[in-house]
Protein backbone atom coordinates (compact mmCIF):
# COMPACT_ATOMS: atom_id res chain seq x y z
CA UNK A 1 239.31 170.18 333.00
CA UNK A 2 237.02 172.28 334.62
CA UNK A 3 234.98 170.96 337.54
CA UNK A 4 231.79 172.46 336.90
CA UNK A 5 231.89 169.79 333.96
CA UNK A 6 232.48 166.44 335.83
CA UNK A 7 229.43 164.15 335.89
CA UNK A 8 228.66 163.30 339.93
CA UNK A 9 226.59 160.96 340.80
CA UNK A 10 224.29 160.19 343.63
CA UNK A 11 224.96 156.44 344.27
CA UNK A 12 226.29 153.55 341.99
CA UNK A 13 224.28 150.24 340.63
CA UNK A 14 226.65 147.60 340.97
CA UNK A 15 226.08 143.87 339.73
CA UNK A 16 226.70 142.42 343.19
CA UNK A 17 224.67 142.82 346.76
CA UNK A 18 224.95 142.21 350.41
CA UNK A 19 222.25 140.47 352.47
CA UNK A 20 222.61 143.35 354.78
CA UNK A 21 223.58 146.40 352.69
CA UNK A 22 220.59 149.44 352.78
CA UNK A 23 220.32 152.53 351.10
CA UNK A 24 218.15 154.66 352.72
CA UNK A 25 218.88 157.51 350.82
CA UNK A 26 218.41 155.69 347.99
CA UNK A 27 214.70 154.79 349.23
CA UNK A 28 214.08 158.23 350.62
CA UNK A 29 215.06 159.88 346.98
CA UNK A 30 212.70 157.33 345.24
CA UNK A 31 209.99 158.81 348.02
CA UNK A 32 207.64 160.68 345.46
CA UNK A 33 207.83 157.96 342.79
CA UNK A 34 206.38 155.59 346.02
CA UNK A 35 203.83 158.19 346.54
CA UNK A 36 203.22 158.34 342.57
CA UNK A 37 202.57 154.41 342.55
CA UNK A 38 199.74 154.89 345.63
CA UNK A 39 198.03 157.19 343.87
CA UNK A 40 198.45 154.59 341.25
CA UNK A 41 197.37 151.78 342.68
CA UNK A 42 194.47 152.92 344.15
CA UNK A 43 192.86 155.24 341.41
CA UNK A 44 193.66 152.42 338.22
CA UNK A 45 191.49 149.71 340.64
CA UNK A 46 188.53 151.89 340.60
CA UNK A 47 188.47 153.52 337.02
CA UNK A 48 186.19 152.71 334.61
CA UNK A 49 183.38 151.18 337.01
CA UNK A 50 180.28 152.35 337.55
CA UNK A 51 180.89 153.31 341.74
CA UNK A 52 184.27 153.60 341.62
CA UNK A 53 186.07 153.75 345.53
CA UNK A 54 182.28 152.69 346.73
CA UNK A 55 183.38 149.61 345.91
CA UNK A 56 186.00 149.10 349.07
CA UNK A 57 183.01 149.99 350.95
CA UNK A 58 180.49 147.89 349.43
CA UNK A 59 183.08 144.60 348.80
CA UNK A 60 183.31 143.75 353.13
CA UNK A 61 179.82 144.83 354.02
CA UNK A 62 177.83 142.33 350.48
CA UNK A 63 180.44 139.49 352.88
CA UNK A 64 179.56 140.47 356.37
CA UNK A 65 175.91 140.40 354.85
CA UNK A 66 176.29 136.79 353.95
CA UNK A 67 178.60 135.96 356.41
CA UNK A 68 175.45 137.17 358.93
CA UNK A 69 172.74 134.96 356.90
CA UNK A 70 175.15 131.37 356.47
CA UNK A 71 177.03 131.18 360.08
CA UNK A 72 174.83 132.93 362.64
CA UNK A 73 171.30 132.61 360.84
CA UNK A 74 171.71 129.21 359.30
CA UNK A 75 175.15 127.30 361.18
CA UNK A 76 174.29 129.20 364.10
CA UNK A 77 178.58 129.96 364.81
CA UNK A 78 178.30 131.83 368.24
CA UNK A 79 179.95 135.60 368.34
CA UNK A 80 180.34 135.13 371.85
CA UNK A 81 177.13 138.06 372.60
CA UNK A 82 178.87 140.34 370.17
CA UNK A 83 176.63 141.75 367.62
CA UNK A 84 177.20 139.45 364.26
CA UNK A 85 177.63 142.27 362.01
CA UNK A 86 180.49 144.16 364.09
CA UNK A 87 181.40 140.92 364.94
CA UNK A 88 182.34 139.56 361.45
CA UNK A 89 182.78 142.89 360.15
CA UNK A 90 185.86 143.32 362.33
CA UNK A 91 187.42 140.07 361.48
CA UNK A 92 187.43 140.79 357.59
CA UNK A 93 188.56 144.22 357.48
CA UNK A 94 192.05 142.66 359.04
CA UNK A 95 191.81 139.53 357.22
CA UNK A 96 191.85 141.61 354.18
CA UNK A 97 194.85 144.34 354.79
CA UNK A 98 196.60 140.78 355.22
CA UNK A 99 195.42 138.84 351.99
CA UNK A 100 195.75 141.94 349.84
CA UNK A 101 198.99 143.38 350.98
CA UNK A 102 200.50 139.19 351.23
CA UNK A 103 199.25 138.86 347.15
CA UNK A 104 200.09 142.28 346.13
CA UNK A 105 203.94 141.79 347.53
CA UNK A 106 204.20 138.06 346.57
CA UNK A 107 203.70 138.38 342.87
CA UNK A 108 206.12 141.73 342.22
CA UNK A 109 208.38 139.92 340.18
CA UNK A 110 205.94 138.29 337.86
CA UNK A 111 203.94 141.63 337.72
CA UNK A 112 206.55 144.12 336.95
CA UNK A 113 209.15 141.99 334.83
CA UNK A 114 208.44 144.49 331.61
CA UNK A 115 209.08 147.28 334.41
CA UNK A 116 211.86 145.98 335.66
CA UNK A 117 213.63 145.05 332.85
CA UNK A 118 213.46 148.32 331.60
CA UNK A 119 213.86 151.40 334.28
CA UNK A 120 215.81 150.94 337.70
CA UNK A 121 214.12 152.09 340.92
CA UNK A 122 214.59 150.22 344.40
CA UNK A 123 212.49 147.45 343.69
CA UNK A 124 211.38 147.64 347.70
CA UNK A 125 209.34 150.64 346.54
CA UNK A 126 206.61 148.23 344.64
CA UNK A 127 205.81 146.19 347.18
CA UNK A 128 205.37 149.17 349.77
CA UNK A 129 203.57 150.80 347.06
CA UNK A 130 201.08 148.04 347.33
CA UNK A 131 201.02 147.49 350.66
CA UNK A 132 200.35 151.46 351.50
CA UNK A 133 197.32 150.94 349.57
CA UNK A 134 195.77 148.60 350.64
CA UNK A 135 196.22 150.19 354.56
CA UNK A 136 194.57 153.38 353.09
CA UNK A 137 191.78 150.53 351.50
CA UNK A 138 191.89 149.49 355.53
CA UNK A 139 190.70 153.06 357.14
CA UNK A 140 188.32 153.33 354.72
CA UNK A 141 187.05 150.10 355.66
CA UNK A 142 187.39 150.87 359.25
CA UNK A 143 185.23 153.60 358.78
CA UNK A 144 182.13 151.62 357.73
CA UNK A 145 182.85 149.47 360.68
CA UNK A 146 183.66 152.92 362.83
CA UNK A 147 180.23 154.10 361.95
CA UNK A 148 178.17 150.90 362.25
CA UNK A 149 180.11 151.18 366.08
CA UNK A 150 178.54 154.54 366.71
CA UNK A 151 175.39 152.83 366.31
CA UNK A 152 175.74 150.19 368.59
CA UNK A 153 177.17 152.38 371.08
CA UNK A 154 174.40 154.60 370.95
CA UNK A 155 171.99 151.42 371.05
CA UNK A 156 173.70 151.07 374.17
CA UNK A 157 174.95 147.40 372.99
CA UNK A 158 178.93 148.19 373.22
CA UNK A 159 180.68 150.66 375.25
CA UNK A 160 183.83 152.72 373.77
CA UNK A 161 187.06 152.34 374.91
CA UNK A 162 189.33 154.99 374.09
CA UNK A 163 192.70 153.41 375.39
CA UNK A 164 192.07 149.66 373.96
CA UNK A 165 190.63 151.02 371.12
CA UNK A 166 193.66 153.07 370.12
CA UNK A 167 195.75 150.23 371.00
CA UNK A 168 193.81 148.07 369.16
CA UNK A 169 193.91 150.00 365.93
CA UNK A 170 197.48 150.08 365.92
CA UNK A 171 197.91 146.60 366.05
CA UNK A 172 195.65 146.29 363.67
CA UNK A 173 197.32 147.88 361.23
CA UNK A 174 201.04 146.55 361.78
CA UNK A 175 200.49 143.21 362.31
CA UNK A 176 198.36 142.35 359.48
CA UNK A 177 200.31 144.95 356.95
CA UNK A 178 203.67 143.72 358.24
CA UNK A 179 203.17 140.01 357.99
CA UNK A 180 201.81 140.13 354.55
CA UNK A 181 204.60 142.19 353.37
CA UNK A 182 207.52 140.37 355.18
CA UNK A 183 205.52 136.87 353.86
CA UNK A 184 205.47 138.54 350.62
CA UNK A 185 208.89 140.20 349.97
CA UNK A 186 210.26 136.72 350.75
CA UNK A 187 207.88 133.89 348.79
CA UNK A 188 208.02 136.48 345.70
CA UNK A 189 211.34 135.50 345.29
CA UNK A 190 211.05 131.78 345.13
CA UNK A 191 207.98 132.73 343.50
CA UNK A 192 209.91 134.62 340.60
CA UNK A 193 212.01 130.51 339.60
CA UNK A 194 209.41 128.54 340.56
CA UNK A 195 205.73 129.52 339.00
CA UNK A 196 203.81 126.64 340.07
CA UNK A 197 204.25 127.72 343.37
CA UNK A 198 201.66 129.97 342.78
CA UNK A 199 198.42 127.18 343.68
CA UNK A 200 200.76 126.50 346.79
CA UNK A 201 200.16 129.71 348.08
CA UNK A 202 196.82 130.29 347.02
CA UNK A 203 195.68 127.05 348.49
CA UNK A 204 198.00 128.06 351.80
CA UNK A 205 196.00 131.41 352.05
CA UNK A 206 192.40 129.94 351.88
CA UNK A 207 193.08 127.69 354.62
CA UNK A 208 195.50 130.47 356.68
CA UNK A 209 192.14 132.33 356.90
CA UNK A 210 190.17 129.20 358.70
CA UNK A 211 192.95 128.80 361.27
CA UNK A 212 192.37 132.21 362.13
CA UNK A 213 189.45 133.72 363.97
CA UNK A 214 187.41 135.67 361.69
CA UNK A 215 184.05 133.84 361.32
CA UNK A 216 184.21 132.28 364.77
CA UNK A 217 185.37 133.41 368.05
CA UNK A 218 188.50 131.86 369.32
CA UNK A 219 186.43 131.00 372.44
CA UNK A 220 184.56 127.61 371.32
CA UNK A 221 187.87 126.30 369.88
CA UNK A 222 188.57 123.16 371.62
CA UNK A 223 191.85 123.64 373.89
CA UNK A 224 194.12 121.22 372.23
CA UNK A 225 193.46 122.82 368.66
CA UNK A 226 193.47 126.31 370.54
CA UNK A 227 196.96 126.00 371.66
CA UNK A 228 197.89 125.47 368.08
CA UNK A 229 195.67 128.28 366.70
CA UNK A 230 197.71 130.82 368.97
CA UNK A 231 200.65 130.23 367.22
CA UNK A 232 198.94 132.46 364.20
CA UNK A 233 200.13 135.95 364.37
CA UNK A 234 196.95 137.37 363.36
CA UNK A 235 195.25 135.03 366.23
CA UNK A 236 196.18 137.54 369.29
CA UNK A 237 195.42 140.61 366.97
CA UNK A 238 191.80 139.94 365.84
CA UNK A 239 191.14 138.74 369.53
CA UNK A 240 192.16 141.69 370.79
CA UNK A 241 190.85 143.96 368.29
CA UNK A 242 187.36 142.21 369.03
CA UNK A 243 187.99 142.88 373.12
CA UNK A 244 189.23 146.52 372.30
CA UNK A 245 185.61 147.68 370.38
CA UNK A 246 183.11 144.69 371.44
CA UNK A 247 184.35 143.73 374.72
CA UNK A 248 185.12 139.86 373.96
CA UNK A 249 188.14 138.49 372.88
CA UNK A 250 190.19 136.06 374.00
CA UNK A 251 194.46 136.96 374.58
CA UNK A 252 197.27 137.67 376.55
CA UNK A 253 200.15 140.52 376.71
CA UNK A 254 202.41 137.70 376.15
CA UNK A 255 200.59 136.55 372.91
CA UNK A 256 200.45 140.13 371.48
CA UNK A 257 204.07 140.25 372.04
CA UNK A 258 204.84 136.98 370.36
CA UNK A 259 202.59 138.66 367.31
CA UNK A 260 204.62 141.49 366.99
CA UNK A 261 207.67 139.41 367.45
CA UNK A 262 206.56 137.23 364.42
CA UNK A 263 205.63 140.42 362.36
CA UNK A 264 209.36 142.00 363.11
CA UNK A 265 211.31 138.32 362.50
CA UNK A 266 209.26 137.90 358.87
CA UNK A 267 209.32 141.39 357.84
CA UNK A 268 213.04 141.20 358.71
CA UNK A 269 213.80 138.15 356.66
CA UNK A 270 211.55 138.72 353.59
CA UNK A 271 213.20 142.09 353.40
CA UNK A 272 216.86 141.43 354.01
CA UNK A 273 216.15 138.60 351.31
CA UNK A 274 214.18 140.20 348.68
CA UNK A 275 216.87 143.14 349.25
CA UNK A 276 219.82 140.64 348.42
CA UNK A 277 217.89 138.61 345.56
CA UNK A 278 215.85 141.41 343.77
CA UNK A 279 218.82 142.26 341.25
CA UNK A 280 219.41 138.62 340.28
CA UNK A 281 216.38 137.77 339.79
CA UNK A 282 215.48 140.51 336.50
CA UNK A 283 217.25 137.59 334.45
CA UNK A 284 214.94 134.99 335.60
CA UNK A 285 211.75 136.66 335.41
């Protein structure tokens, strides 16, 4: 038989997994259908409305607006001298790239059974899809907060500082995009044989986002419910993130460490499960 018309094949599905068997070249193959679903993702949010991607703009500053009127105008929540809008501004941006990429990886199963069922692709590639745009939702975000800076800065209000500021960013970005996609990859899978779990989590987000810092400063937390509080991930981050551009913040090396530690133990674990449970679970869903 001649060679030339053997069938060879790139990898092989088979019906049984490992909790730590990885293709990578199986990911990296898949990489323009990932870049295909960003595109995606971001253009089918925004078609068919009347300002389109002005919308991620105008979504966190209509809630920094309100935010501004109903805790420091009205409640009178301190911002420890920071000015309110920066001040709250900062805090949802991150709260956000966490929410969004947590409820865009939780419910893959439930959202792409048709898709599933019918076409194989590394099903890791949807929830990075999502997540990857949401982070691009993030510097767009950033931006509107990046300008509103300048301002301040040239009010003479804040002061820039390149190093923490860099720093700052980064964390930004990792923290809250790894621990909603870790938290994600591993609740979608309970979430895929047990649906009511679905208020659970919904309930557990609202009141994730008062245990963390965004519409107060971690500063007039009592100490006994402090100590508590630091055992949030995003805790250390959006303090820091808040000392990096407004110069108050309350943290620790050791606390940004234990937040990155978190991030790389969850990611870990949601992944390595949602890696050995994804192909069992296309019969469930």
């Amino acid at each position: 038989m001649n060679k030339d018309l053997i069938m060879r094949w790139q990898w092989e599905i088979k019906p049984d997994s490992a909790w730590f068997e990885w293709n990578g070249k199986e990911l990296w193959h898949y990489r323009h259908l990932l870049l295909r679903l960003i595109r995606r993702d971001f253009l089918t949010q925004y078609q068919q409305t009347l300002l389109g991607p002005v919308w991620v703009v105008i979504q966190p500053l209509v809630t920094v607006l309100l935010y501004v009127v109903i805790f420091d105008r009205v409640v009178g929540i301190s911002t420890d001298h920071a000015p309110p809008v920066l001040f709250y501004l900062s805090g949802i941006i991150l709260w956000n790239l966490f929410a969004e990429s947590f409820s865009g990886s939780v419910y893959t199963f439930s959202a792409n059974a048709p898709l599933f069922s019918k076409v194989y692709f590394p099903r890791l590639i949807i929830p990075l899809s999502v997540t990857a745009t949401h982070i691009i939702r993030f510097f767009i975000q950033f931006a509107l907060f990046l300008g509103i800076y300048v301002f301040y800065i040239y009010k003479g209000i804040v002061s820039f500082h390149p190093l923490y500021s860099i720093l700052a960013l980064t964390l930004g970005v990792v923290v809250p995009a790894g621990l909603g996609l870790g938290a994600g990859l591993a609740l979608s899978v309970f979430l895929a044989k047990y649906r009511d779990l679905t208020n659970l989590i919904q309930l557990t987000i609202r009141l994730l986002m008062f245990a963390t810092p965004v519409i107060y400063p971690l500063s007039i937390v009592p100490e006994t419910i402090r100590r508590g509080m630091i055992l949030n991930p995003l805790t250390p981050v959006v303090e820091f993130f808040r000392f990096a551009f407004l110069g108050e913040g309350m943290f620790s090396i050791l606390q940004l460490g234990y937040s990155l530690g978190c991030v790389a133990a969850i990611f870990i674990f949601g992944a390595v499960l949602f890696n050995k449970m994804s192909a069992k679970l296309i019969d469930v869903v």
